[in-house]
PDB file of N, CA and C in Angstrom:
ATOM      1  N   UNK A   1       2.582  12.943  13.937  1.00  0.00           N
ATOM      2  CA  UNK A   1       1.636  13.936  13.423  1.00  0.00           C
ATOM      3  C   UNK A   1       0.646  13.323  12.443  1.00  0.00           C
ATOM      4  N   UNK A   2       1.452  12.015  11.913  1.00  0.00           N
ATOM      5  CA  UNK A   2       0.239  11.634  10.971  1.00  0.00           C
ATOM      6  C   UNK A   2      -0.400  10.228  11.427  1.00  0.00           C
ATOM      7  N   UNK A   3      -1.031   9.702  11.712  1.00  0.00           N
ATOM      8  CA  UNK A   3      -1.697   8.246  11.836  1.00  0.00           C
ATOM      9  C   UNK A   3      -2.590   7.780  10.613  1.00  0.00           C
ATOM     10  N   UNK A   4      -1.498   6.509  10.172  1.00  0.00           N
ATOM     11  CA  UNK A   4      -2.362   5.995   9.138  1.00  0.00           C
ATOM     12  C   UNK A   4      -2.970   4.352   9.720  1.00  0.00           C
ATOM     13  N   UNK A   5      -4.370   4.327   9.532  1.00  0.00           N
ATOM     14  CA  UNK A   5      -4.803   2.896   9.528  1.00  0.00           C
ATOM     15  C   UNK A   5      -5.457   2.062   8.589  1.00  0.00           C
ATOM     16  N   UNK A   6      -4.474   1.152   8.047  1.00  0.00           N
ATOM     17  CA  UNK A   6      -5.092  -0.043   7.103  1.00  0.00           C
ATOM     18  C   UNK A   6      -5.796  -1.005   7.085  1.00  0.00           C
ATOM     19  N   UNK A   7      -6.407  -1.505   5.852  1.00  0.00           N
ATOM     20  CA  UNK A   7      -7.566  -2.206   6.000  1.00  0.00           C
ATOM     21  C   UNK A   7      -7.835  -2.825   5.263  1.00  0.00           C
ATOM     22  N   UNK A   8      -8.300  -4.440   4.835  1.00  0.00           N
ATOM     23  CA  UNK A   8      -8.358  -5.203   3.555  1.00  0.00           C
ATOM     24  C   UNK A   8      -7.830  -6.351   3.144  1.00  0.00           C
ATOM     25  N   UNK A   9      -6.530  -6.516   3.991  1.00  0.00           N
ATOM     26  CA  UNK A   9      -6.031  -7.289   4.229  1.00  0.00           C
ATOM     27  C   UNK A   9      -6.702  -8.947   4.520  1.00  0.00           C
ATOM     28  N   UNK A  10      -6.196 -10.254   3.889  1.00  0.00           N
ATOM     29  CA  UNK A  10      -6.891 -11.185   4.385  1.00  0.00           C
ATOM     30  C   UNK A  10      -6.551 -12.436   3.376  1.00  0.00           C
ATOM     31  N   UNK A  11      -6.858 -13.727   3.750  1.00  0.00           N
ATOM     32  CA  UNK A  11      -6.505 -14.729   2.608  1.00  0.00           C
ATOM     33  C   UNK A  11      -7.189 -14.496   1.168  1.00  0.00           C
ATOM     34  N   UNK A  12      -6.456 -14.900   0.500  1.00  0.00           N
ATOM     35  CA  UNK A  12      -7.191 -15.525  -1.164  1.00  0.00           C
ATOM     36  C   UNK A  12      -6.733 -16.477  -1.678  1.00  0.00           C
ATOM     37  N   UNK A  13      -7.127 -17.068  -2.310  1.00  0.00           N
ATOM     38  CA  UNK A  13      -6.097 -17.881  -3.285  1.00  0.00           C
ATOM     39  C   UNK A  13      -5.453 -17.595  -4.500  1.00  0.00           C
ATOM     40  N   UNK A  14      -4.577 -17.964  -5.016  1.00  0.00           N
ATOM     41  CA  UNK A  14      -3.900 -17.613  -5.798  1.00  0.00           C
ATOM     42  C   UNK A  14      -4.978 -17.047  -7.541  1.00  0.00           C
ATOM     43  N   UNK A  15      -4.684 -16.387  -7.624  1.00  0.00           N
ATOM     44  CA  UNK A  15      -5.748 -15.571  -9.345  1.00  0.00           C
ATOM     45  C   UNK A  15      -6.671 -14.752  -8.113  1.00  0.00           C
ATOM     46  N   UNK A  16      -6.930 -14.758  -7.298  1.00  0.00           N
ATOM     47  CA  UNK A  16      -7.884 -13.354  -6.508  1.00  0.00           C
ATOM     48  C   UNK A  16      -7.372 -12.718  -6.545  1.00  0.00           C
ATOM     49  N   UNK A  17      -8.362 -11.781  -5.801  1.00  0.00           N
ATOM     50  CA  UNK A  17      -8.130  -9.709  -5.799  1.00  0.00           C
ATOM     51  C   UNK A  17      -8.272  -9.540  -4.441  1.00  0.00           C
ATOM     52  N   UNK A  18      -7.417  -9.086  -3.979  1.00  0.00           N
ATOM     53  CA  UNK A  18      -8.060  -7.918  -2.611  1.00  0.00           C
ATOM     54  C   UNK A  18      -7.938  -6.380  -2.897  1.00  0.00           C
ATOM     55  N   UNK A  19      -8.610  -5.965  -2.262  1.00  0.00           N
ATOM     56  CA  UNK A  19      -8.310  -4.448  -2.257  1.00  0.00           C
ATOM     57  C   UNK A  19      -8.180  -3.880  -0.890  1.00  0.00           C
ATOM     58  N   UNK A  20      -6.598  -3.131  -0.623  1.00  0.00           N
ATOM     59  CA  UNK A  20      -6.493  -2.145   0.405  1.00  0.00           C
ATOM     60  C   UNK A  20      -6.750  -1.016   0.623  1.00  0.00           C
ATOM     61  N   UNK A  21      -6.654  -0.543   1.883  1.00  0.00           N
ATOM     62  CA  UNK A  21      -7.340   0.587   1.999  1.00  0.00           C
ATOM     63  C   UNK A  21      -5.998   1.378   3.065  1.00  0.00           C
ATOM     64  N   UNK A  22      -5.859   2.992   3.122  1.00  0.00           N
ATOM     65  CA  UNK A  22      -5.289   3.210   4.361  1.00  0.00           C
ATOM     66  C   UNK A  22      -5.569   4.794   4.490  1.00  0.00           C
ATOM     67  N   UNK A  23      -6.317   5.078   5.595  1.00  0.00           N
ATOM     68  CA  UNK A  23      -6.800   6.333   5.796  1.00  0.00           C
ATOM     69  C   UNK A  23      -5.640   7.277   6.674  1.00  0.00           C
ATOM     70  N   UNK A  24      -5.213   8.192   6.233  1.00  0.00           N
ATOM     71  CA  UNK A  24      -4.542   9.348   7.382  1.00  0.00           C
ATOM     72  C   UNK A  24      -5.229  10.131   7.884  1.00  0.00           C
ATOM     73  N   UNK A  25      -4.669  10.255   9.471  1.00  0.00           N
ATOM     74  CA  UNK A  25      -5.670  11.264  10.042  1.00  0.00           C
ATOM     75  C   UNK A  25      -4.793  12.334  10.979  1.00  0.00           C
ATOM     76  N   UNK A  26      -4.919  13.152  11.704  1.00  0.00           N
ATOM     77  CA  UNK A  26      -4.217  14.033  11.881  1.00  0.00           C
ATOM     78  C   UNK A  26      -4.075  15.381  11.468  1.00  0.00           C
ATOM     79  N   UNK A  27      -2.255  15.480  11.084  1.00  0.00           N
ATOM     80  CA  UNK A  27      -2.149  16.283  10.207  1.00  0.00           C
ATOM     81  C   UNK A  27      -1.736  15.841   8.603  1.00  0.00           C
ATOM     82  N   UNK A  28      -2.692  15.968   8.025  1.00  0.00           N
ATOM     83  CA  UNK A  28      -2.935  15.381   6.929  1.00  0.00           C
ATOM     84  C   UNK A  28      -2.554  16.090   5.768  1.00  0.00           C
ATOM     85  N   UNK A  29      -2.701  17.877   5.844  1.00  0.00           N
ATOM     86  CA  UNK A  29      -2.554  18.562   5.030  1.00  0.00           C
ATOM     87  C   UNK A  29      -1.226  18.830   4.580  1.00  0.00           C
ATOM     88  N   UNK A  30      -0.725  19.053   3.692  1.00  0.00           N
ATOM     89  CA  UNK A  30       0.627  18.680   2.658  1.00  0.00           C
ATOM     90  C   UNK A  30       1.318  17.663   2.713  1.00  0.00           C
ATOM     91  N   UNK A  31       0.575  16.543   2.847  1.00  0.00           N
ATOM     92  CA  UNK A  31       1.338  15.277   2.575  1.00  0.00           C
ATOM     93  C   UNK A  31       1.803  15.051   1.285  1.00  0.00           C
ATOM     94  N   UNK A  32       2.719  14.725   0.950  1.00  0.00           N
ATOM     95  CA  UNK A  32       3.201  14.666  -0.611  1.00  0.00           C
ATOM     96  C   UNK A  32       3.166  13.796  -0.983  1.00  0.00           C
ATOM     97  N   UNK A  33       3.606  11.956  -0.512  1.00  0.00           N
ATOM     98  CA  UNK A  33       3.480  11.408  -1.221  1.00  0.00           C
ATOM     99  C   UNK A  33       2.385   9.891  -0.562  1.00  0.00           C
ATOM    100  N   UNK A  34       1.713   8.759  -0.797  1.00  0.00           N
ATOM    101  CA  UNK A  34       1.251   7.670  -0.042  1.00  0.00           C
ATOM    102  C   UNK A  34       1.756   6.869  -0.892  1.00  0.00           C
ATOM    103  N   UNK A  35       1.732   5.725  -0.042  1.00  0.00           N
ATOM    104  CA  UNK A  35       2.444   4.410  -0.751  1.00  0.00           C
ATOM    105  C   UNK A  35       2.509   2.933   0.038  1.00  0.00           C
ATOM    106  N   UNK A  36       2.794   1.725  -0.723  1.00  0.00           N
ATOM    107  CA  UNK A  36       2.339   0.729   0.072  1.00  0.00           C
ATOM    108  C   UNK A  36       3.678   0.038   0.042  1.00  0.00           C
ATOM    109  N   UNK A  37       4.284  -0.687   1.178  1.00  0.00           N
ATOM    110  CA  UNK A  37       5.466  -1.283   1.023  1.00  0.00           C
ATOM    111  C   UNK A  37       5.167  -2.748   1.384  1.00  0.00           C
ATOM    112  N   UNK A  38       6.034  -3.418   1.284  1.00  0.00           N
ATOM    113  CA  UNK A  38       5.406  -5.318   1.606  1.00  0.00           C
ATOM    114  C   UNK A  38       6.975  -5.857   2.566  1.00  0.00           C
ATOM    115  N   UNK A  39       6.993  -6.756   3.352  1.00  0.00           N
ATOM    116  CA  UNK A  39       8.008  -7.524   3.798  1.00  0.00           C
ATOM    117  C   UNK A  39       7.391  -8.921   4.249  1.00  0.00           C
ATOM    118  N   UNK A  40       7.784  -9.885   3.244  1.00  0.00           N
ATOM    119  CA  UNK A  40       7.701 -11.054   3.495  1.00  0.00           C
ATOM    120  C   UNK A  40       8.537 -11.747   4.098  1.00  0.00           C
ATOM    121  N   UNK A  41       8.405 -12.696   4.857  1.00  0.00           N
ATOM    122  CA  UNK A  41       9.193 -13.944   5.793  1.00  0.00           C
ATOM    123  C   UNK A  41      11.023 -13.733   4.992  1.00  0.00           C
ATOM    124  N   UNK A  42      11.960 -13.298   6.178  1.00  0.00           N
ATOM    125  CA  UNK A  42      13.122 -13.778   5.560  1.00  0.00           C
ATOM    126  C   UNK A  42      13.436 -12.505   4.388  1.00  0.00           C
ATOM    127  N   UNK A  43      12.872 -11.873   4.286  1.00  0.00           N
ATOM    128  CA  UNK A  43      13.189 -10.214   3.400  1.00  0.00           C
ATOM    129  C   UNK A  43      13.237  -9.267   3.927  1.00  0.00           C
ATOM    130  N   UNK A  44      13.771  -8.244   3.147  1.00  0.00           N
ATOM    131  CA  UNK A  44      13.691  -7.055   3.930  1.00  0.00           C
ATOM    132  C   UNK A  44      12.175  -6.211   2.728  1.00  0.00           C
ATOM    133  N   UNK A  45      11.941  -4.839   3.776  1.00  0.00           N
ATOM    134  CA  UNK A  45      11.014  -4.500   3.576  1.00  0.00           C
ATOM    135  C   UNK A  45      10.973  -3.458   1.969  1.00  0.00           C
ATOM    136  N   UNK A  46       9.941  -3.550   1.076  1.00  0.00           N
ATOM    137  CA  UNK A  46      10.452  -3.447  -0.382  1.00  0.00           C
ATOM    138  C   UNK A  46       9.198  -2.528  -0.614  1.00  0.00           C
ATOM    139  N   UNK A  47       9.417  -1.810  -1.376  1.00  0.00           N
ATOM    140  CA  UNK A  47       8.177  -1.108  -2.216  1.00  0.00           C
ATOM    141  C   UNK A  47       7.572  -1.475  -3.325  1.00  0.00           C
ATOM    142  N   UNK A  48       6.144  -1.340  -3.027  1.00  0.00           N
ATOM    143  CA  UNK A  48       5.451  -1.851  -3.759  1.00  0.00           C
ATOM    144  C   UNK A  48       4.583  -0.717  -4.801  1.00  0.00           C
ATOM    145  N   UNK A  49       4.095   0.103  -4.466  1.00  0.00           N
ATOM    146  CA  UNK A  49       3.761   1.165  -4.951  1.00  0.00           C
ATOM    147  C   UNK A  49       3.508   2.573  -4.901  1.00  0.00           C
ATOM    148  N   UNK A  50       3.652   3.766  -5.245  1.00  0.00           N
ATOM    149  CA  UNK A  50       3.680   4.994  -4.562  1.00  0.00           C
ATOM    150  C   UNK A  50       2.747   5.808  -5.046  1.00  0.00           C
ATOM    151  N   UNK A  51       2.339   7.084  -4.600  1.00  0.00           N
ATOM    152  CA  UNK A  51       1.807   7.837  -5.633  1.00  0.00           C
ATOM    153  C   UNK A  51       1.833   9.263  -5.049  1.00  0.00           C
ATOM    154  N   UNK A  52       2.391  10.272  -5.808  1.00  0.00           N
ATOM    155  CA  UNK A  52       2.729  11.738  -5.457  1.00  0.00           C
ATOM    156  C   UNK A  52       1.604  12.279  -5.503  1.00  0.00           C
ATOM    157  N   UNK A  53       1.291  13.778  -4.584  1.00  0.00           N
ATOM    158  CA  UNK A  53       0.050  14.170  -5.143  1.00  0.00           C
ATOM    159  C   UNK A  53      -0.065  15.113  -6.028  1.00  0.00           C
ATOM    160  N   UNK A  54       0.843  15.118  -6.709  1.00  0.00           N
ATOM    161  CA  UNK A  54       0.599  15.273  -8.833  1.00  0.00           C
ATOM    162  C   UNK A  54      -0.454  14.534  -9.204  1.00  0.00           C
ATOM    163  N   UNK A  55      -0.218  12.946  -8.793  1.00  0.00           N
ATOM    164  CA  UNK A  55      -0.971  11.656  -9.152  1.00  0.00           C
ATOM    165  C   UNK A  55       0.062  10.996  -9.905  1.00  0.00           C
ATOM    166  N   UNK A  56       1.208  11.386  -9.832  1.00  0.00           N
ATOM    167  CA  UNK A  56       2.402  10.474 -10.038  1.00  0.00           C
ATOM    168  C   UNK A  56       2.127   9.093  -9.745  1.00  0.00           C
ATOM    169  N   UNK A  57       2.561   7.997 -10.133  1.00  0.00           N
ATOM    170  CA  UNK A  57       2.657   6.730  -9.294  1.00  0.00           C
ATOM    171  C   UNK A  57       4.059   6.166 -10.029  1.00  0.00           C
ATOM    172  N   UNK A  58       4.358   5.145  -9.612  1.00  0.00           N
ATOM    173  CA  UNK A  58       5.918   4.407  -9.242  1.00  0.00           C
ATOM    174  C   UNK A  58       5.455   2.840  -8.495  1.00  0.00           C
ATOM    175  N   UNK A  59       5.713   1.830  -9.091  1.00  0.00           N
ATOM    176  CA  UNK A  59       5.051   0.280  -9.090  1.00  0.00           C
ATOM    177  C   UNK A  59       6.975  -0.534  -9.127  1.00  0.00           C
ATOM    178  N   UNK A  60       6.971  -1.337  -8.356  1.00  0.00           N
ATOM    179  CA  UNK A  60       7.794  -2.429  -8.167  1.00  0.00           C
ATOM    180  C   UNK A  60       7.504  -3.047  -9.400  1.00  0.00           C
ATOM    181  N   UNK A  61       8.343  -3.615 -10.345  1.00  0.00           N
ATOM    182  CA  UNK A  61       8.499  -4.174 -11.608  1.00  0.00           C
ATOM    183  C   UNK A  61       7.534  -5.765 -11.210  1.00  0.00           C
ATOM    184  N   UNK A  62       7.868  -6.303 -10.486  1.00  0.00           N
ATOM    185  CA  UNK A  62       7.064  -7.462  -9.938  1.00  0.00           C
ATOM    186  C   UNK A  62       5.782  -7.583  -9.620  1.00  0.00           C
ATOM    187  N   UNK A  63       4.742  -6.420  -9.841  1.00  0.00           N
ATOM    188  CA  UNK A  63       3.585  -5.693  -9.321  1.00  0.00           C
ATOM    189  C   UNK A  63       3.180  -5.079 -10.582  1.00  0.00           C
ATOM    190  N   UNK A  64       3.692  -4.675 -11.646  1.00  0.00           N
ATOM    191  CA  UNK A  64       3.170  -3.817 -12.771  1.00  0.00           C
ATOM    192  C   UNK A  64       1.962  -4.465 -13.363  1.00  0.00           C
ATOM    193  N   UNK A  65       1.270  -4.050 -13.642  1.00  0.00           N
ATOM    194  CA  UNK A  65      -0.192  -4.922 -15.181  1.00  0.00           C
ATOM    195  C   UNK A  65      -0.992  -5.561 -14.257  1.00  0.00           C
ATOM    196  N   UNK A  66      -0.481  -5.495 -12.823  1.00  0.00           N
ATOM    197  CA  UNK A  66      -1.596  -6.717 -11.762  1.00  0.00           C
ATOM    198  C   UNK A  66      -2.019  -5.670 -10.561  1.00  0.00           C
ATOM    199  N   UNK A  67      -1.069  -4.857 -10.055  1.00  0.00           N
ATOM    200  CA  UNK A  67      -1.430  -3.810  -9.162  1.00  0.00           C
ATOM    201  C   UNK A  67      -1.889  -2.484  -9.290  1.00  0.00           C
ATOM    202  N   UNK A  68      -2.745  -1.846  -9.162  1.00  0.00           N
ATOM    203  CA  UNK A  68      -2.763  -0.480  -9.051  1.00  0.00           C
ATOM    204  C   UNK A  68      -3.519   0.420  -8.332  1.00  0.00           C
ATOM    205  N   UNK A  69      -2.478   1.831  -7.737  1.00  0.00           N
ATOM    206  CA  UNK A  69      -2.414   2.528  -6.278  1.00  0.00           C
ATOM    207  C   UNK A  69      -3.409   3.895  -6.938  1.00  0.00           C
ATOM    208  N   UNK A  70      -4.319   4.331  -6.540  1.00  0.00           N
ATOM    209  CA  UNK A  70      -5.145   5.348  -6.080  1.00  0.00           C
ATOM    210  C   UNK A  70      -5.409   6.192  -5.105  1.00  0.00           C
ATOM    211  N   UNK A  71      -5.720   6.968  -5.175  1.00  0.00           N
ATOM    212  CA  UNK A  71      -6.244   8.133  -3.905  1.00  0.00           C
ATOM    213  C   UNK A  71      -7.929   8.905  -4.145  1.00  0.00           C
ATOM    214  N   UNK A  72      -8.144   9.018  -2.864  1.00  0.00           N
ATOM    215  CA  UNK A  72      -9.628  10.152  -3.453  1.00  0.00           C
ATOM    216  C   UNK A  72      -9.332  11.257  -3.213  1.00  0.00           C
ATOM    217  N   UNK A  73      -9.847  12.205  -3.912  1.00  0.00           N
ATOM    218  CA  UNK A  73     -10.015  13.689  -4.491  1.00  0.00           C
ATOM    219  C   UNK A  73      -9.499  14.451  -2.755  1.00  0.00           C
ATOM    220  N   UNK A  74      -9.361  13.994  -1.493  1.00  0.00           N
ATOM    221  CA  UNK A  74      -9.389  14.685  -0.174  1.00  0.00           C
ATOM    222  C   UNK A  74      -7.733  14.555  -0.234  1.00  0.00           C
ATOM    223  N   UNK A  75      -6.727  13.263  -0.864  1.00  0.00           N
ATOM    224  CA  UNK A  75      -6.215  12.991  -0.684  1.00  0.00           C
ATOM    225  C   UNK A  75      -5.198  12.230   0.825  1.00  0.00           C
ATOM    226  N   UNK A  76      -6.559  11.828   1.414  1.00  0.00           N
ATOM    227  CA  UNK A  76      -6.071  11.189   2.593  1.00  0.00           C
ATOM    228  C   UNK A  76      -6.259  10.445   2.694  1.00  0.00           C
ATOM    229  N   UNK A  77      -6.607   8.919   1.689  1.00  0.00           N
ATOM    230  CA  UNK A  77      -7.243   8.003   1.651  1.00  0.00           C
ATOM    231  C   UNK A  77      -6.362   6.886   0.138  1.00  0.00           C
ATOM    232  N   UNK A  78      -5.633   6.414   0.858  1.00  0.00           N
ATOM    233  CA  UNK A  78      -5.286   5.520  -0.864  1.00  0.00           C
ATOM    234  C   UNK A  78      -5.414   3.708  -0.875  1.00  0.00           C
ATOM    235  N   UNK A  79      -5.701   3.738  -1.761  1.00  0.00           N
ATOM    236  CA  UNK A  79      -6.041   2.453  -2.335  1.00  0.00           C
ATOM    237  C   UNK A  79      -4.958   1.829  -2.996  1.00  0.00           C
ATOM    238  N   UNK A  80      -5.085  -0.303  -2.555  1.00  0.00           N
ATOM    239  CA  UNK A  80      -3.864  -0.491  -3.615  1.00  0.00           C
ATOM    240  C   UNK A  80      -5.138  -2.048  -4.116  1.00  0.00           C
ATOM    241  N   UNK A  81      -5.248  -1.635  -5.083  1.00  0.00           N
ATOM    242  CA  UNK A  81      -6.423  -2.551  -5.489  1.00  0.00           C
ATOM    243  C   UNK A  81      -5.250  -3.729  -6.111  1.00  0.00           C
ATOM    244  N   UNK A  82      -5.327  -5.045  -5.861  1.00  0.00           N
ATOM    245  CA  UNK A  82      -4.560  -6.036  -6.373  1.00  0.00           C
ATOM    246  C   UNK A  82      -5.268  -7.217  -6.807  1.00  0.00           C
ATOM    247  N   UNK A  83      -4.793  -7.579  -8.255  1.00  0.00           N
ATOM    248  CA  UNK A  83      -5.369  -8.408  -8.738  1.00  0.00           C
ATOM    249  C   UNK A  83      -4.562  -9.503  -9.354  1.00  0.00           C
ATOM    250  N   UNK A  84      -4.749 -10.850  -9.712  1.00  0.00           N
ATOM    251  CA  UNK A  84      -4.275 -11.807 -10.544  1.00  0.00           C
ATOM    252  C   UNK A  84      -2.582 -12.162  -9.119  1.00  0.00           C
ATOM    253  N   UNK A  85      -3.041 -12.207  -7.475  1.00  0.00           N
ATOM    254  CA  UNK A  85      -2.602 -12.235  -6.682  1.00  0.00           C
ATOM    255  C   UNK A  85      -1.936 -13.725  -7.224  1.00  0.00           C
ATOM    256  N   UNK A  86      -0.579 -13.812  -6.533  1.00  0.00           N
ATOM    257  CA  UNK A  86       0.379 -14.912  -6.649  1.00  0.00           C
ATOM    258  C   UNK A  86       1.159 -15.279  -5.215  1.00  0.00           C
ATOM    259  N   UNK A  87       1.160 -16.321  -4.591  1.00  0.00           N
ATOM    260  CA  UNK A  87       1.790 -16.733  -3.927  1.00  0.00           C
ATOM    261  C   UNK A  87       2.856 -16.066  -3.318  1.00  0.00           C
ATOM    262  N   UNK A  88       3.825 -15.755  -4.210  1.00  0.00           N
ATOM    263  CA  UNK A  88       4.678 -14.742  -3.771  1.00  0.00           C
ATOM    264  C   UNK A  88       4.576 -13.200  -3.329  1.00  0.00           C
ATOM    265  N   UNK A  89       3.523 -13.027  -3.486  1.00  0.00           N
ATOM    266  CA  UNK A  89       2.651 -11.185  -2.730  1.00  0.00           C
ATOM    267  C   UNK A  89       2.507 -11.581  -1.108  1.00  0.00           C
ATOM    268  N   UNK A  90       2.121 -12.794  -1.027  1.00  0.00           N
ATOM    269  CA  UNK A  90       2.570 -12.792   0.888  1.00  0.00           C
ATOM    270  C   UNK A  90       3.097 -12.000   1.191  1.00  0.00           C
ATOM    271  N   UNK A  91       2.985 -11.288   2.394  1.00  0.00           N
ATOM    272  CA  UNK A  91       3.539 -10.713   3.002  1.00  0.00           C
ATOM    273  C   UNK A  91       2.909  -9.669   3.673  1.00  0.00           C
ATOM    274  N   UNK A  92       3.219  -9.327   4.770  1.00  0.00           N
ATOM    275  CA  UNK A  92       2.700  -8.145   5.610  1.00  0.00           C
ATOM    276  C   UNK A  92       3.125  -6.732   5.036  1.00  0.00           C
ATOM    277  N   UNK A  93       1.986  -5.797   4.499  1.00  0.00           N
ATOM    278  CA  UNK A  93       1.467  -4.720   3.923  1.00  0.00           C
ATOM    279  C   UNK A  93       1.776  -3.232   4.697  1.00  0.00           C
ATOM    280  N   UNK A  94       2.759  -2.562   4.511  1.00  0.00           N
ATOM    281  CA  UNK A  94       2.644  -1.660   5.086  1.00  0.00           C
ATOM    282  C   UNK A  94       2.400  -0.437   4.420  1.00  0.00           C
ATOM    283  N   UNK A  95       1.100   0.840   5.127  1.00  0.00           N
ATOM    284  CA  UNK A  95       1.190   1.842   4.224  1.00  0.00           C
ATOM    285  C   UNK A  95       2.001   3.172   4.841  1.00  0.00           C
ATOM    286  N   UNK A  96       1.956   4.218   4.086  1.00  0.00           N
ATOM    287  CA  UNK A  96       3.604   5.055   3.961  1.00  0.00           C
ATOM    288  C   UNK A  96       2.948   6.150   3.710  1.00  0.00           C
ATOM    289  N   UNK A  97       3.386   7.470   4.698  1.00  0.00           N
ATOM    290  CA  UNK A  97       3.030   8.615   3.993  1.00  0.00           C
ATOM    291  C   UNK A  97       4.469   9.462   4.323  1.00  0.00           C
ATOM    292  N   UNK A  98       4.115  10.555   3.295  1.00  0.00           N
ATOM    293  CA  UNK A  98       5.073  11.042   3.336  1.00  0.00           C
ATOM    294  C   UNK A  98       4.998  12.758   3.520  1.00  0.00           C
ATOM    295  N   UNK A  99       5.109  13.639   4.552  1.00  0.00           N
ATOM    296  CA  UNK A  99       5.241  14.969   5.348  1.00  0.00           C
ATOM    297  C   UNK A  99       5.997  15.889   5.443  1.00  0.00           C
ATOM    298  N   UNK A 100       6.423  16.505   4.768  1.00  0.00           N
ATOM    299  CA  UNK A 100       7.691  17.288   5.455  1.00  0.00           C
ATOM    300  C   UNK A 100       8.666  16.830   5.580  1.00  0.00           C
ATOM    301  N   UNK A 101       9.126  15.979   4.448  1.00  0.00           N
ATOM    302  CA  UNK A 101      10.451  15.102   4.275  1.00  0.00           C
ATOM    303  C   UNK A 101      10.427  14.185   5.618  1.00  0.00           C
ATOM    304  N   UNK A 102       9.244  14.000   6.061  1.00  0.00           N
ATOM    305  CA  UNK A 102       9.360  12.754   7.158  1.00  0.00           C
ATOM    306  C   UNK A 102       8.550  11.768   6.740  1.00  0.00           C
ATOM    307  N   UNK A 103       8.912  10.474   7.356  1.00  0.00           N
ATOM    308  CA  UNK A 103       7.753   9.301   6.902  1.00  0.00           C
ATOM    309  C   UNK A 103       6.811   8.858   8.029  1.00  0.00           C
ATOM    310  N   UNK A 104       5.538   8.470   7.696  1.00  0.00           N
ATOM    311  CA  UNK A 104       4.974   8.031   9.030  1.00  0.00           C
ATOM    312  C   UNK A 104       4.553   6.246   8.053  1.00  0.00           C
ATOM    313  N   UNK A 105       4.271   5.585   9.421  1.00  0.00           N
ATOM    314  CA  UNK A 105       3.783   4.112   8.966  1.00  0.00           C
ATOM    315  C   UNK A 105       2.994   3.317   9.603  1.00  0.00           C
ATOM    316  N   UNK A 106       1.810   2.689   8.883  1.00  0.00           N
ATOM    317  CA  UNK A 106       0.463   2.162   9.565  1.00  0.00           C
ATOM    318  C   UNK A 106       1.298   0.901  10.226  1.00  0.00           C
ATOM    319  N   UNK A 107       0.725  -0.123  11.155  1.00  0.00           N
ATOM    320  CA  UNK A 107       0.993  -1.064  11.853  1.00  0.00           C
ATOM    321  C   UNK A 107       1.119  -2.330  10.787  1.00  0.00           C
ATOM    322  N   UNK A 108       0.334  -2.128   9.402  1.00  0.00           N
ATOM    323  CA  UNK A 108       0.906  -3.212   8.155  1.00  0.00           C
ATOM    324  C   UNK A 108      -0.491  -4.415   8.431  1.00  0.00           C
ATOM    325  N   UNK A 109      -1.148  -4.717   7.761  1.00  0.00           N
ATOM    326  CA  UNK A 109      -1.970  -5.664   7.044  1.00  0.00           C
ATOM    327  C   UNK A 109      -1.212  -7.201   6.506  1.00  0.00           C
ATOM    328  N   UNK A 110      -1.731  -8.249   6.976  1.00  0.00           N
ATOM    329  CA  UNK A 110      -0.914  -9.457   6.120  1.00  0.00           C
ATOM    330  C   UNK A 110      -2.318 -10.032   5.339  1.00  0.00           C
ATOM    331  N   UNK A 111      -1.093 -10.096   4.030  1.00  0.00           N
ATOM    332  CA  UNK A 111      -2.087 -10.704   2.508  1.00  0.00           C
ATOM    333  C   UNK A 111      -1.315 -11.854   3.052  1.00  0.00           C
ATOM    334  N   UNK A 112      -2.489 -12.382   2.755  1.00  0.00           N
ATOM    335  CA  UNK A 112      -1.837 -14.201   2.463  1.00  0.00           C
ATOM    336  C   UNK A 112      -2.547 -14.762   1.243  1.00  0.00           C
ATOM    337  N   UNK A 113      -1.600 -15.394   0.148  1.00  0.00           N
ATOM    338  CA  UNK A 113      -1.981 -15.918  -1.190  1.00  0.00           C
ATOM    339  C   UNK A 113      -1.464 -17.462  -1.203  1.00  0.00           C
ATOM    340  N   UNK A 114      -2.733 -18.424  -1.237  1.00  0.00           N
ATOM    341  CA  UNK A 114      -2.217 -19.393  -1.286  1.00  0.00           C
ATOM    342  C   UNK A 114      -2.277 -19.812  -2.531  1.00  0.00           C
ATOM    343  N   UNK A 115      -1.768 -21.301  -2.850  1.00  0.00           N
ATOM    344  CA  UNK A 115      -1.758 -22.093  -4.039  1.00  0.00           C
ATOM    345  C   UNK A 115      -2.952 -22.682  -4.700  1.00  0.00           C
TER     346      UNK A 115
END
């Protein structure tokens, strides 16, 4: 019911910024929460940031003071603007919504941060 597609994704080197993007389309209306999850090589898949539409948000301790998740005013549209990127943020990007106590999930973006 919901299709999300991401966008932004791409190399940097290590101290850059990218900024993501992930639009829902569909049924969009009472989605409660968006959010971005990461799984790098050899991990399992981890959260990275969330945000309720209170405007709550919720950040992975490893991500705090360098990441931060947004939405626009339609609320179908969130942002995970990342900055002061590190080597270890590799990983393929997935974004997350959340429906009717169900989850839907975009196909995932890979950041790559080199040295």
């Amino acid at each position: 019911q919901v299709h999300l597609v991401e966008s932004g994704g791409g190399l940097v080197q290590a101290g850059g910024s990218l900024r993501l993007s992930c639009t829902a389309s569909g049924n969009i209306v009472s989605i409660y929460a968006m959010g971005w999850y990461r799984q790098a090589p050899g991990k399992q898949r981890e959260l990275v940031a969330t945000i309720s539409s209170s405007g709550s948000t919720n950040y992975a301790d490893s991500v705090k003071g360098r990441f931060t998740i947004s939405r626009e005013n339609a609320k179908n549209t969130v942002f995970l603007q990342m900055n002061s990127l590190k080597p270890e943020d590799t990983a393929v990007y997935y974004c997350n919504a959340e429906r009717m106590w169900r989850d839907y999930w975009g196909q995932g973006t890979q950041v790559t941060v080199s040295s």
